[in-house]
PDB file of N, CA and C in Angstrom:
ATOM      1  N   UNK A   1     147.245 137.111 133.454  1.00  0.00           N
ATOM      2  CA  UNK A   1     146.601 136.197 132.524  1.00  0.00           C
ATOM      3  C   UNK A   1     145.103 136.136 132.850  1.00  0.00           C
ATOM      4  N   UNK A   2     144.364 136.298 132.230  1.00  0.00           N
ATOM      5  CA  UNK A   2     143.028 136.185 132.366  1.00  0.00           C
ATOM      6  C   UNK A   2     142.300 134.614 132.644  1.00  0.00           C
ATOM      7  N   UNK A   3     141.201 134.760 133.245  1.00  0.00           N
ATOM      8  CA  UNK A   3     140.294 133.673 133.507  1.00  0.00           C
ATOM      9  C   UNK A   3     140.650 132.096 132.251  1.00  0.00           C
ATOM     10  N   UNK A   4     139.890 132.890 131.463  1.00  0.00           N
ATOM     11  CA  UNK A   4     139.667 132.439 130.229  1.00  0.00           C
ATOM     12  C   UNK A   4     140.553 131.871 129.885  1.00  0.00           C
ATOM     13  N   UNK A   5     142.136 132.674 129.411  1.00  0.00           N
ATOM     14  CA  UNK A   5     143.157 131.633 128.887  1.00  0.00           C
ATOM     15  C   UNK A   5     143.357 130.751 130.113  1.00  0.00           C
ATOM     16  N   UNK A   6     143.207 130.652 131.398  1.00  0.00           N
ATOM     17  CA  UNK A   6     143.812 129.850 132.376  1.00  0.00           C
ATOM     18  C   UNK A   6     143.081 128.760 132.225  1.00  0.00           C
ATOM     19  N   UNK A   7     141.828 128.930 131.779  1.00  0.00           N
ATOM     20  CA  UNK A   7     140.847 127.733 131.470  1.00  0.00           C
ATOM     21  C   UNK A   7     141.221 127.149 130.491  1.00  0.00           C
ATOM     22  N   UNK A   8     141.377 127.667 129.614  1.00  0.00           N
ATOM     23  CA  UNK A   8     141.703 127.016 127.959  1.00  0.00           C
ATOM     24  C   UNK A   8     142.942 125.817 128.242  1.00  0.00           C
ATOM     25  N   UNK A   9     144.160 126.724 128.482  1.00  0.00           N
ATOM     26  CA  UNK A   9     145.047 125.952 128.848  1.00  0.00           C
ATOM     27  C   UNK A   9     145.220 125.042 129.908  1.00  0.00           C
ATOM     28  N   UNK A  10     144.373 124.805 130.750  1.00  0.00           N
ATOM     29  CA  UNK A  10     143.785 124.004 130.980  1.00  0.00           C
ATOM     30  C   UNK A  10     143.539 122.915 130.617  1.00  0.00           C
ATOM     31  N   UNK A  11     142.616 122.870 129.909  1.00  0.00           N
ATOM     32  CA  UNK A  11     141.650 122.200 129.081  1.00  0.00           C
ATOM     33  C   UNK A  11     142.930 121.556 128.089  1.00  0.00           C
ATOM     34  N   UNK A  12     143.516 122.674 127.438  1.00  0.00           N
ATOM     35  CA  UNK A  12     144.304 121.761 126.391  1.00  0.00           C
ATOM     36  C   UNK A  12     145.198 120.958 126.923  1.00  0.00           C
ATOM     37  N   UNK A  13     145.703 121.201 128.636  1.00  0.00           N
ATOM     38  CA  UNK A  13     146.614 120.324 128.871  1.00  0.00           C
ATOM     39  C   UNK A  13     145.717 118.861 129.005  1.00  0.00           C
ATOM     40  N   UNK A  14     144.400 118.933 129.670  1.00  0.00           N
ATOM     41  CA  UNK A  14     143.931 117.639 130.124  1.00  0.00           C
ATOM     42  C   UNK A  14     143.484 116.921 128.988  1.00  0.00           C
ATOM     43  N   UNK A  15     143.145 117.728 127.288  1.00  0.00           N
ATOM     44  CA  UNK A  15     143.153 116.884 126.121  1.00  0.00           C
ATOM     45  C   UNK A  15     144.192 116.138 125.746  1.00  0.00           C
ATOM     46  N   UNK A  16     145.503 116.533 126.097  1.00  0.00           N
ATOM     47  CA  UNK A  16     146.626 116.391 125.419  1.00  0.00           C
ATOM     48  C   UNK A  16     147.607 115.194 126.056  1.00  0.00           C
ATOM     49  N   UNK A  17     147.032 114.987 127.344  1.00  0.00           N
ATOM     50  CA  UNK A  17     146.760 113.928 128.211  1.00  0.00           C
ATOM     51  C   UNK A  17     145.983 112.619 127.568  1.00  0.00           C
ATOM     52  N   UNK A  18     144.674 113.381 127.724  1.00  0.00           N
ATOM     53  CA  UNK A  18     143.492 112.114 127.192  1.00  0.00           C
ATOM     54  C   UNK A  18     143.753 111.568 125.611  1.00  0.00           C
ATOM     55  N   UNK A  19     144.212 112.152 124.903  1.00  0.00           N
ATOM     56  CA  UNK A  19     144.892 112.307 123.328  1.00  0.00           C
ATOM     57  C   UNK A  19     146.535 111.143 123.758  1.00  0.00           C
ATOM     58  N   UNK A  20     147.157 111.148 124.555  1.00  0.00           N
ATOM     59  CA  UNK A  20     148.310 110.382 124.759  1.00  0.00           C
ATOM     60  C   UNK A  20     147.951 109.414 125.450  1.00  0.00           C
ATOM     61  N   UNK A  21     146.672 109.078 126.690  1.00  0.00           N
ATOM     62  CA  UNK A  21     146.340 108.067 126.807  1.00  0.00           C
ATOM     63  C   UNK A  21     145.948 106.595 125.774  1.00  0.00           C
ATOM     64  N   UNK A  22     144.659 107.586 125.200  1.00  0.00           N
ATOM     65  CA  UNK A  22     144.297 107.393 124.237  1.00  0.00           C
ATOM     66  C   UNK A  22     145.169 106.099 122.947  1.00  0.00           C
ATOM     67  N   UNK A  23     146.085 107.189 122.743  1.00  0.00           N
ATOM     68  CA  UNK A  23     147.295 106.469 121.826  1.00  0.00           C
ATOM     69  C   UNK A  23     148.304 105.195 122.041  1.00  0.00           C
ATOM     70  N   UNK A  24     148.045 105.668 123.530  1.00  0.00           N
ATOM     71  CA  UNK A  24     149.251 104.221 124.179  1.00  0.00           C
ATOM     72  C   UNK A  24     148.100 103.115 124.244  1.00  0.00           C
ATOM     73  N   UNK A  25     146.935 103.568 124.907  1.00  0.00           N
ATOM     74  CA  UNK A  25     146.027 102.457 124.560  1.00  0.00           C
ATOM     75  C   UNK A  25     145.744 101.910 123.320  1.00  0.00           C
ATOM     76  N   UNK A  26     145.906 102.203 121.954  1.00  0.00           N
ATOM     77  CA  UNK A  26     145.962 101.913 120.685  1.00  0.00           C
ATOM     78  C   UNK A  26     147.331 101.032 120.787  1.00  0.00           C
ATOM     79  N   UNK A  27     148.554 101.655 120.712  1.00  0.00           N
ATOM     80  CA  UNK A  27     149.472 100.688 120.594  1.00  0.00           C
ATOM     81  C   UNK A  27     149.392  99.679 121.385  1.00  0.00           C
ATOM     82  N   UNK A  28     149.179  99.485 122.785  1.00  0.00           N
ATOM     83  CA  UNK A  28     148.969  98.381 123.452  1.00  0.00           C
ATOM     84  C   UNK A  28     148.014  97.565 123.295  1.00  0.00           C
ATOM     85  N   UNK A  29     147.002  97.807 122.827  1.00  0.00           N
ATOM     86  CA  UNK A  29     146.086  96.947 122.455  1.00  0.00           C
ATOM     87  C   UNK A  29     146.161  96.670 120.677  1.00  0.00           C
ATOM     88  N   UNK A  30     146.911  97.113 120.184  1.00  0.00           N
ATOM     89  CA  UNK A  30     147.047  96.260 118.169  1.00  0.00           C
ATOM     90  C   UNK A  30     147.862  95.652 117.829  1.00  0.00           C
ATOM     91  N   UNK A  31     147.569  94.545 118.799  1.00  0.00           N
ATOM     92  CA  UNK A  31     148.543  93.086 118.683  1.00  0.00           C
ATOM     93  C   UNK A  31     147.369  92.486 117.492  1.00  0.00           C
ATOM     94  N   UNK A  32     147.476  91.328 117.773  1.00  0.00           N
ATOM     95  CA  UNK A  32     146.909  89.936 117.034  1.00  0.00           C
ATOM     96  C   UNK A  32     145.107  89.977 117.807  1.00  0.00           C
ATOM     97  N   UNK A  33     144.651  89.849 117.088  1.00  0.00           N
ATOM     98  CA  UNK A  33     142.910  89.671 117.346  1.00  0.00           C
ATOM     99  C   UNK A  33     142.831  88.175 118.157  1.00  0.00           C
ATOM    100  N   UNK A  34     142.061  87.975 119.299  1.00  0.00           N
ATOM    101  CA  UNK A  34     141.542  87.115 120.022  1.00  0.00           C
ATOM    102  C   UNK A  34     141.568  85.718 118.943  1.00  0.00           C
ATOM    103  N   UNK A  35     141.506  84.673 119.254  1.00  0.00           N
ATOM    104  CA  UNK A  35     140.826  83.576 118.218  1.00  0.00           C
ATOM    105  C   UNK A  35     139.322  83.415 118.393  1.00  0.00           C
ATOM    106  N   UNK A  36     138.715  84.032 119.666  1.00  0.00           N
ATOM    107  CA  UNK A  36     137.159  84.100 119.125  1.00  0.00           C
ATOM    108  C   UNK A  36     136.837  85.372 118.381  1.00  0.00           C
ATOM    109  N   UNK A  37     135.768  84.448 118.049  1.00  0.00           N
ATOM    110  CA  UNK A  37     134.959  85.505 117.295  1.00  0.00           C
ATOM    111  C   UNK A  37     134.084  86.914 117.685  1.00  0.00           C
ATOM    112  N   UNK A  38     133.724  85.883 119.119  1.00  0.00           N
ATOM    113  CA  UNK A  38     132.916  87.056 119.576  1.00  0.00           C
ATOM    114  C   UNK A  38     133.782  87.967 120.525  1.00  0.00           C
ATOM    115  N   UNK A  39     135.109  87.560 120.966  1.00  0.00           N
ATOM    116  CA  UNK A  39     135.793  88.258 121.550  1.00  0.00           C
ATOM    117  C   UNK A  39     136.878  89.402 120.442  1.00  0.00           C
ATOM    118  N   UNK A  40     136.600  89.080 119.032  1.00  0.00           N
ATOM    119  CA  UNK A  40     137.216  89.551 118.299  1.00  0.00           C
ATOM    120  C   UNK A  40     136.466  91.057 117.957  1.00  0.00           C
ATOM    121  N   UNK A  41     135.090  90.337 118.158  1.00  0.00           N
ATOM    122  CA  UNK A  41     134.020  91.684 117.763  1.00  0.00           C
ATOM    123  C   UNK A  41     134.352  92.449 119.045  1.00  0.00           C
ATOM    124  N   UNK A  42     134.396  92.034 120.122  1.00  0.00           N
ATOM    125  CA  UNK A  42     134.394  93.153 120.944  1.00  0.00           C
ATOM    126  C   UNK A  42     135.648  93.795 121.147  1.00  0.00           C
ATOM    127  N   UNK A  43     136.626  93.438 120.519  1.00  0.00           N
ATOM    128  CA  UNK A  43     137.793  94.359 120.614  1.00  0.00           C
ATOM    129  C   UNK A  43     137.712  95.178 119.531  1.00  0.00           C
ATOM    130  N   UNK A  44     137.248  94.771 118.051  1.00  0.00           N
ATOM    131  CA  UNK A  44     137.131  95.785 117.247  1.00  0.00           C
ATOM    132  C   UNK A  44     135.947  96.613 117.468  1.00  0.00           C
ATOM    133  N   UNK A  45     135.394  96.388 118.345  1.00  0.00           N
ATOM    134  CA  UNK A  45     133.952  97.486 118.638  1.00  0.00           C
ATOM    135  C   UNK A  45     135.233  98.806 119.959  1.00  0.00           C
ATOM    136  N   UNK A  46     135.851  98.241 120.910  1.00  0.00           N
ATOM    137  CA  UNK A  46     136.351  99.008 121.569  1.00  0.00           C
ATOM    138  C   UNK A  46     137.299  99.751 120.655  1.00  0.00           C
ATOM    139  N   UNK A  47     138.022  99.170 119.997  1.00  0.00           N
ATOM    140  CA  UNK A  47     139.344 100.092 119.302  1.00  0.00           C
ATOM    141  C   UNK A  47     138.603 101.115 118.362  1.00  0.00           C
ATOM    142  N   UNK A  48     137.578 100.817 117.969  1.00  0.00           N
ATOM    143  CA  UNK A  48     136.534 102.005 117.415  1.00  0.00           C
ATOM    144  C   UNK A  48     136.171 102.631 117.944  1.00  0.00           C
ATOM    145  N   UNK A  49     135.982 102.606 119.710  1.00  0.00           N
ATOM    146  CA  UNK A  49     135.179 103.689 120.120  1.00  0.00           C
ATOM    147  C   UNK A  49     136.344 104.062 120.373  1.00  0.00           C
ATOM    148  N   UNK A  50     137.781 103.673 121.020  1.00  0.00           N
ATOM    149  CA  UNK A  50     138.901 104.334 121.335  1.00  0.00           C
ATOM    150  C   UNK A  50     139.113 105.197 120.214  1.00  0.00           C
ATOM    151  N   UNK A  51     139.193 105.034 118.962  1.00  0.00           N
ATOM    152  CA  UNK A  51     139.353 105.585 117.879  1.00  0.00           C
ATOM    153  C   UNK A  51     138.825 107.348 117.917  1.00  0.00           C
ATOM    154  N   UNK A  52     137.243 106.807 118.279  1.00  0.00           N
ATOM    155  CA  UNK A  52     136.408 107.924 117.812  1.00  0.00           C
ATOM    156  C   UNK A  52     136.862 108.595 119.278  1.00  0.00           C
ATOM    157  N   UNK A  53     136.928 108.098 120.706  1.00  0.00           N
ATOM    158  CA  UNK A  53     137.527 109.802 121.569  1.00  0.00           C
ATOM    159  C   UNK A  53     138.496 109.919 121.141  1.00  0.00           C
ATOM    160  N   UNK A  54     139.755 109.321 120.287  1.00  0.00           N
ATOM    161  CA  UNK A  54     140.973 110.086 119.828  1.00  0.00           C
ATOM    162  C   UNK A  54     140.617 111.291 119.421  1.00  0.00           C
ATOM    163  N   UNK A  55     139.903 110.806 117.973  1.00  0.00           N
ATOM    164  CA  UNK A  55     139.345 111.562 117.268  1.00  0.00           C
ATOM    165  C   UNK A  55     138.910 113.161 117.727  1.00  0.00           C
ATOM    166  N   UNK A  56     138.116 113.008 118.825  1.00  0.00           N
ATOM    167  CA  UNK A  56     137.319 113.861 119.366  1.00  0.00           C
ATOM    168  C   UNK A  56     137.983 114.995 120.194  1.00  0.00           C
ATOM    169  N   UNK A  57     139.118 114.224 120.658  1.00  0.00           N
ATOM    170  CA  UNK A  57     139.819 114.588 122.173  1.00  0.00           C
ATOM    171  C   UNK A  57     141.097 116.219 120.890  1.00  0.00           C
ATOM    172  N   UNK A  58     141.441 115.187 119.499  1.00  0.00           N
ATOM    173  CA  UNK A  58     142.143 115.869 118.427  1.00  0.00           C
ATOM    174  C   UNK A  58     141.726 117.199 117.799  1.00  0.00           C
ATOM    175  N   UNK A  59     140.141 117.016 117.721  1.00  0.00           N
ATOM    176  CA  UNK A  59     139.343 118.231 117.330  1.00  0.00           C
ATOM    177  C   UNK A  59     139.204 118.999 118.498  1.00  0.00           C
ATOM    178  N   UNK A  60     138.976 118.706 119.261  1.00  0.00           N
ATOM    179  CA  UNK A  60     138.569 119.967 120.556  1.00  0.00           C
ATOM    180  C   UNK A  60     139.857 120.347 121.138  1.00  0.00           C
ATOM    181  N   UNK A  61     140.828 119.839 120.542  1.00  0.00           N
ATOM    182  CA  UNK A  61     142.388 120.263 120.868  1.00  0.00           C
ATOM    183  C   UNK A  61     142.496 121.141 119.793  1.00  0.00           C
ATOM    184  N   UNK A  62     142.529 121.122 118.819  1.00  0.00           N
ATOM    185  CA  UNK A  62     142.552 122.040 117.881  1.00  0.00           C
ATOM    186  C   UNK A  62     141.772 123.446 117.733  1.00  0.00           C
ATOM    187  N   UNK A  63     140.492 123.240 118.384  1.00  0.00           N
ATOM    188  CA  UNK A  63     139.566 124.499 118.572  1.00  0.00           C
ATOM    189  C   UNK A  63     140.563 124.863 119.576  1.00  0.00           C
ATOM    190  N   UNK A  64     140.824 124.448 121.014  1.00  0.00           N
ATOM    191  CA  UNK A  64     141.616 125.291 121.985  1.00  0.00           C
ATOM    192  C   UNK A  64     142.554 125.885 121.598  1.00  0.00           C
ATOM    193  N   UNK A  65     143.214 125.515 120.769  1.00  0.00           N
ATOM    194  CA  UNK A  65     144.728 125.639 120.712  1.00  0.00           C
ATOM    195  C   UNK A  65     144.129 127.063 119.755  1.00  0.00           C
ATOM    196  N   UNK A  66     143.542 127.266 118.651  1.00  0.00           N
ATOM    197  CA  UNK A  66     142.916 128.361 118.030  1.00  0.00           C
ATOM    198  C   UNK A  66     142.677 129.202 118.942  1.00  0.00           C
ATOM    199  N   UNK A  67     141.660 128.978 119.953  1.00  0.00           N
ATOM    200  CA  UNK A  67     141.057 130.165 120.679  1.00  0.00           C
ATOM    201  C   UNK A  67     142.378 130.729 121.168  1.00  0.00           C
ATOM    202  N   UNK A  68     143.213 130.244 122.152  1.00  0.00           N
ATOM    203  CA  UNK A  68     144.595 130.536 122.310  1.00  0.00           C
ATOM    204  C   UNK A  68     145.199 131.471 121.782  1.00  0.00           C
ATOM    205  N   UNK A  69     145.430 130.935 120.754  1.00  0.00           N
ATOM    206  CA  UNK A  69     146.135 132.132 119.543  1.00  0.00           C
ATOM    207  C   UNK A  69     145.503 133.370 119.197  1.00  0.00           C
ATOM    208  N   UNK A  70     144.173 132.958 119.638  1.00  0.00           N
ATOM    209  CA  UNK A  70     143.066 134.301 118.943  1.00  0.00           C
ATOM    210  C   UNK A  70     143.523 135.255 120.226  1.00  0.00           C
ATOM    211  N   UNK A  71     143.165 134.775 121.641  1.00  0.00           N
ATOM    212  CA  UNK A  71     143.301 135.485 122.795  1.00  0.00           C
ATOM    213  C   UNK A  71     144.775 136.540 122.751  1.00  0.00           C
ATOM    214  N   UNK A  72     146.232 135.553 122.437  1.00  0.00           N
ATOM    215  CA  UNK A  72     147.445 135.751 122.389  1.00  0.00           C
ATOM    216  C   UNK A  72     146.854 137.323 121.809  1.00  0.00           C
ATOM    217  N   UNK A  73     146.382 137.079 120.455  1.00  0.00           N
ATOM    218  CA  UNK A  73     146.286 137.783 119.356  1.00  0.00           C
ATOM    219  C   UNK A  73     145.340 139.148 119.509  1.00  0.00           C
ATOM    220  N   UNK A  74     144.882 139.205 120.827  1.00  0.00           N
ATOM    221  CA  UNK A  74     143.943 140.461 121.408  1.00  0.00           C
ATOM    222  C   UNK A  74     142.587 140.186 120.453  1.00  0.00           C
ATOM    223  N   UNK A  75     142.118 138.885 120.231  1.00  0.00           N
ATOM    224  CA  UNK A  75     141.010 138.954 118.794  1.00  0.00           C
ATOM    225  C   UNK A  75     140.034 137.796 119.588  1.00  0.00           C
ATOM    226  N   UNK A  76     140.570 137.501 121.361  1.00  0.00           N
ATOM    227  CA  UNK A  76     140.010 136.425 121.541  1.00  0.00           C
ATOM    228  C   UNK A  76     138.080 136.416 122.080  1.00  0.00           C
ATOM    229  N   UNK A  77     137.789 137.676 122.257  1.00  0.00           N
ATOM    230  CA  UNK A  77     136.368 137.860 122.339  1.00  0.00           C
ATOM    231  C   UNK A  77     135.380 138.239 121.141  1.00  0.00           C
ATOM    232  N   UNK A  78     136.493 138.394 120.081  1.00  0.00           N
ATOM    233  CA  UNK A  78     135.272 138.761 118.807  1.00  0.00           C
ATOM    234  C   UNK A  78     135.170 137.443 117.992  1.00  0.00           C
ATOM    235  N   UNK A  79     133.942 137.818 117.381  1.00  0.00           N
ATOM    236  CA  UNK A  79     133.421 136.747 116.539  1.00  0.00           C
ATOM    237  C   UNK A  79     134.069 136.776 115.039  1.00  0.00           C
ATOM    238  N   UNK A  80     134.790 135.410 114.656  1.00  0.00           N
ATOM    239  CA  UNK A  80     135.533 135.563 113.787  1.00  0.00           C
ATOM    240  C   UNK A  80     134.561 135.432 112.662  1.00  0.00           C
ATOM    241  N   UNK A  81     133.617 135.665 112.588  1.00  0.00           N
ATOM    242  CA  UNK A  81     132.854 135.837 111.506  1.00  0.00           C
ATOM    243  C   UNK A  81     132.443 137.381 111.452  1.00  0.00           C
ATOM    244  N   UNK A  82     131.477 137.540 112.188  1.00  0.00           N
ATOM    245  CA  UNK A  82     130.867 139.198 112.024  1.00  0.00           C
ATOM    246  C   UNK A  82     131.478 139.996 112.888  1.00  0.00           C
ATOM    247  N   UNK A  83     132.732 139.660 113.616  1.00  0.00           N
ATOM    248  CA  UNK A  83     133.699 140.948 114.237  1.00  0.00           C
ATOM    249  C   UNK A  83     132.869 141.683 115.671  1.00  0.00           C
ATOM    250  N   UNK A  84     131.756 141.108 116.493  1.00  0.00           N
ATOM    251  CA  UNK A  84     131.083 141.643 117.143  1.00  0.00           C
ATOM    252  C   UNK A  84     131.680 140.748 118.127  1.00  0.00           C
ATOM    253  N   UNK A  85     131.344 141.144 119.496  1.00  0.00           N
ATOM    254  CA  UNK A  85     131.917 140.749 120.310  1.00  0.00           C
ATOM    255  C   UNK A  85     131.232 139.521 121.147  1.00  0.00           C
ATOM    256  N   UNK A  86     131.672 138.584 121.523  1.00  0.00           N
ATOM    257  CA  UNK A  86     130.939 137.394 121.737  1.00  0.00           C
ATOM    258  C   UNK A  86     130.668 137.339 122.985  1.00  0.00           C
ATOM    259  N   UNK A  87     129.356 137.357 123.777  1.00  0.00           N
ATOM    260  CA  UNK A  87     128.530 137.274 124.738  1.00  0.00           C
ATOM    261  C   UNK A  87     129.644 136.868 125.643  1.00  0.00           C
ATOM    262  N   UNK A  88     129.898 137.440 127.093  1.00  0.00           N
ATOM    263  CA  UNK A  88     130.589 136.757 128.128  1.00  0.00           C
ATOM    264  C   UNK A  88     130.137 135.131 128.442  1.00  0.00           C
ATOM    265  N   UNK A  89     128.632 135.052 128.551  1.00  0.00           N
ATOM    266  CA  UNK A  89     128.135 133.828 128.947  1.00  0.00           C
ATOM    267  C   UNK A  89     128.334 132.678 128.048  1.00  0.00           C
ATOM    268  N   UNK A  90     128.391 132.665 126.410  1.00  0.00           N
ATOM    269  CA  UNK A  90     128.857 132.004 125.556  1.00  0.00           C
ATOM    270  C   UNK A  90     130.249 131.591 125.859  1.00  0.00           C
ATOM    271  N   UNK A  91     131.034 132.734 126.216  1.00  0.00           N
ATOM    272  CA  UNK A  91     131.943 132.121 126.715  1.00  0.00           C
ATOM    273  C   UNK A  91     132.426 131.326 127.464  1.00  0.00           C
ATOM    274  N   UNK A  92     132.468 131.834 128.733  1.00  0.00           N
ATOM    275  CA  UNK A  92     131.811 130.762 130.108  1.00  0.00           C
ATOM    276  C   UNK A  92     131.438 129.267 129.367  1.00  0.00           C
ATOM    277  N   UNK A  93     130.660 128.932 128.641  1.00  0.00           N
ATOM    278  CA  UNK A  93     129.634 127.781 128.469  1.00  0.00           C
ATOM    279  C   UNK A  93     130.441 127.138 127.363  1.00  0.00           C
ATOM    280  N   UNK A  94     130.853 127.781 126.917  1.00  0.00           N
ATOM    281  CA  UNK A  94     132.022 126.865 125.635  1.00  0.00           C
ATOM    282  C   UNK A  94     133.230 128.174 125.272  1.00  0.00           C
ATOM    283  N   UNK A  95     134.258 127.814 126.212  1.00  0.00           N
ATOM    284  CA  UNK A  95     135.519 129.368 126.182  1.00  0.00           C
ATOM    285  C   UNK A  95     136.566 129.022 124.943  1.00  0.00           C
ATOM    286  N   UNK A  96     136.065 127.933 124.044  1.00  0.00           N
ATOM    287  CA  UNK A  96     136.774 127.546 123.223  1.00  0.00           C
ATOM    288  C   UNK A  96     136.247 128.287 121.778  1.00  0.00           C
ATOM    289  N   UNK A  97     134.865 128.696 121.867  1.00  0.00           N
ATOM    290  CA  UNK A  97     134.417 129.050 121.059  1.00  0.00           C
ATOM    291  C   UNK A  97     134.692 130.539 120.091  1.00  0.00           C
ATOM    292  N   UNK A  98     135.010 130.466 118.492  1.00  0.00           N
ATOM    293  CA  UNK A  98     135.474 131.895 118.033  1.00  0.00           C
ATOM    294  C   UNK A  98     134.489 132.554 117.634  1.00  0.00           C
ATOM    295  N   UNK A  99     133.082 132.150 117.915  1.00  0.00           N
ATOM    296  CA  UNK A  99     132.324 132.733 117.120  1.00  0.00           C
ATOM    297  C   UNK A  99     131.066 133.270 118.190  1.00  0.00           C
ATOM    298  N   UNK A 100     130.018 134.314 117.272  1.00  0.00           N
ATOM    299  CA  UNK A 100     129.138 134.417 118.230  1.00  0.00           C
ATOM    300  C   UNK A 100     127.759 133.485 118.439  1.00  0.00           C
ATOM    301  N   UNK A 101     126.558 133.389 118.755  1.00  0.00           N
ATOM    302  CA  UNK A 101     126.465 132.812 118.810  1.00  0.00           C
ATOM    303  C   UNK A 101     124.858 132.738 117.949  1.00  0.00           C
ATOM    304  N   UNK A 102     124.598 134.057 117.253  1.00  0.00           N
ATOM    305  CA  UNK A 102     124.008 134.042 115.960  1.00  0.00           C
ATOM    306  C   UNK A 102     124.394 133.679 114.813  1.00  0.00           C
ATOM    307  N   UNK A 103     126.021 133.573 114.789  1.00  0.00           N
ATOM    308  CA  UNK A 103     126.798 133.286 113.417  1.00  0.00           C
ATOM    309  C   UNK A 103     127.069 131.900 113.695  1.00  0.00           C
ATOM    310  N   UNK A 104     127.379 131.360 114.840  1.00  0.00           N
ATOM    311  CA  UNK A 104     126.829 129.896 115.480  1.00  0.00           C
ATOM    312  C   UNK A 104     126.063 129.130 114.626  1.00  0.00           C
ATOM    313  N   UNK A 105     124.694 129.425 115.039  1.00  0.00           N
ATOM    314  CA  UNK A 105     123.263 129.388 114.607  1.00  0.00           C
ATOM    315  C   UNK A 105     123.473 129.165 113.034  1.00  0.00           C
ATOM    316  N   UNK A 106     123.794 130.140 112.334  1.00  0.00           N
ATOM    317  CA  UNK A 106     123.712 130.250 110.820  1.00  0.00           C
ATOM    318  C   UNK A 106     125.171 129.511 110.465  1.00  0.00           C
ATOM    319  N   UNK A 107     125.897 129.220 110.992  1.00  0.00           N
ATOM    320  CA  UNK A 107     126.724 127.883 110.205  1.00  0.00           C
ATOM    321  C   UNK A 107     126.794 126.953 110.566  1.00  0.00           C
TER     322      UNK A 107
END
């Protein structure tokens, strides 16, 4: 198995983690709102930011889980746009990435 997928999978296990933390912290915390006010704001300010790393933790699970398949797929160093092969160091620096990093640039 190469570097690369050992990293990925990796990575997707410790999202998939932070993604189930994440969630139990949602259910445990969406009871009934505080009776203050200002303690009300600050729980709906946290369940928003909890929200948005769900969010986040969901998308960069989804790029991994792609690169994955691309690798599986012998397609995991070319650029799924212009078919050229994507810089080792791009890799290294974001191994999740399908693209290069001129076609990057332009989308």
């Amino acid at each position: 198995m190469t570097e690369r997928k050992q990293q990925l999978e990796a990575l997707r296990d410790e999202l998939i983690e932070r993604f189930e933390r994440y969630k139990a912290h949602k259910e445990q915390h969406g009871g009934p709102l505080d009776k203050d006010m200002e303690d009300q704001s600050i729980e709906l300010q946290n369940d928003e930011v909890v929200e948005a790393l769900q969010q986040e933790a969901e998308d960069e699970l989804r790029q991994v889980m792609h690169a994955l398949k691309r690798i599986d797929d012998d397609e995991g160093d070319l650029c799924e746009a212009c078919g050229e092969a994507i810089d080792t160091r791009r890799l290294k620096a974001v191994p999740y990435t399908t693209v290069c990093r001129d076609c990057a640039e332009l989308g």
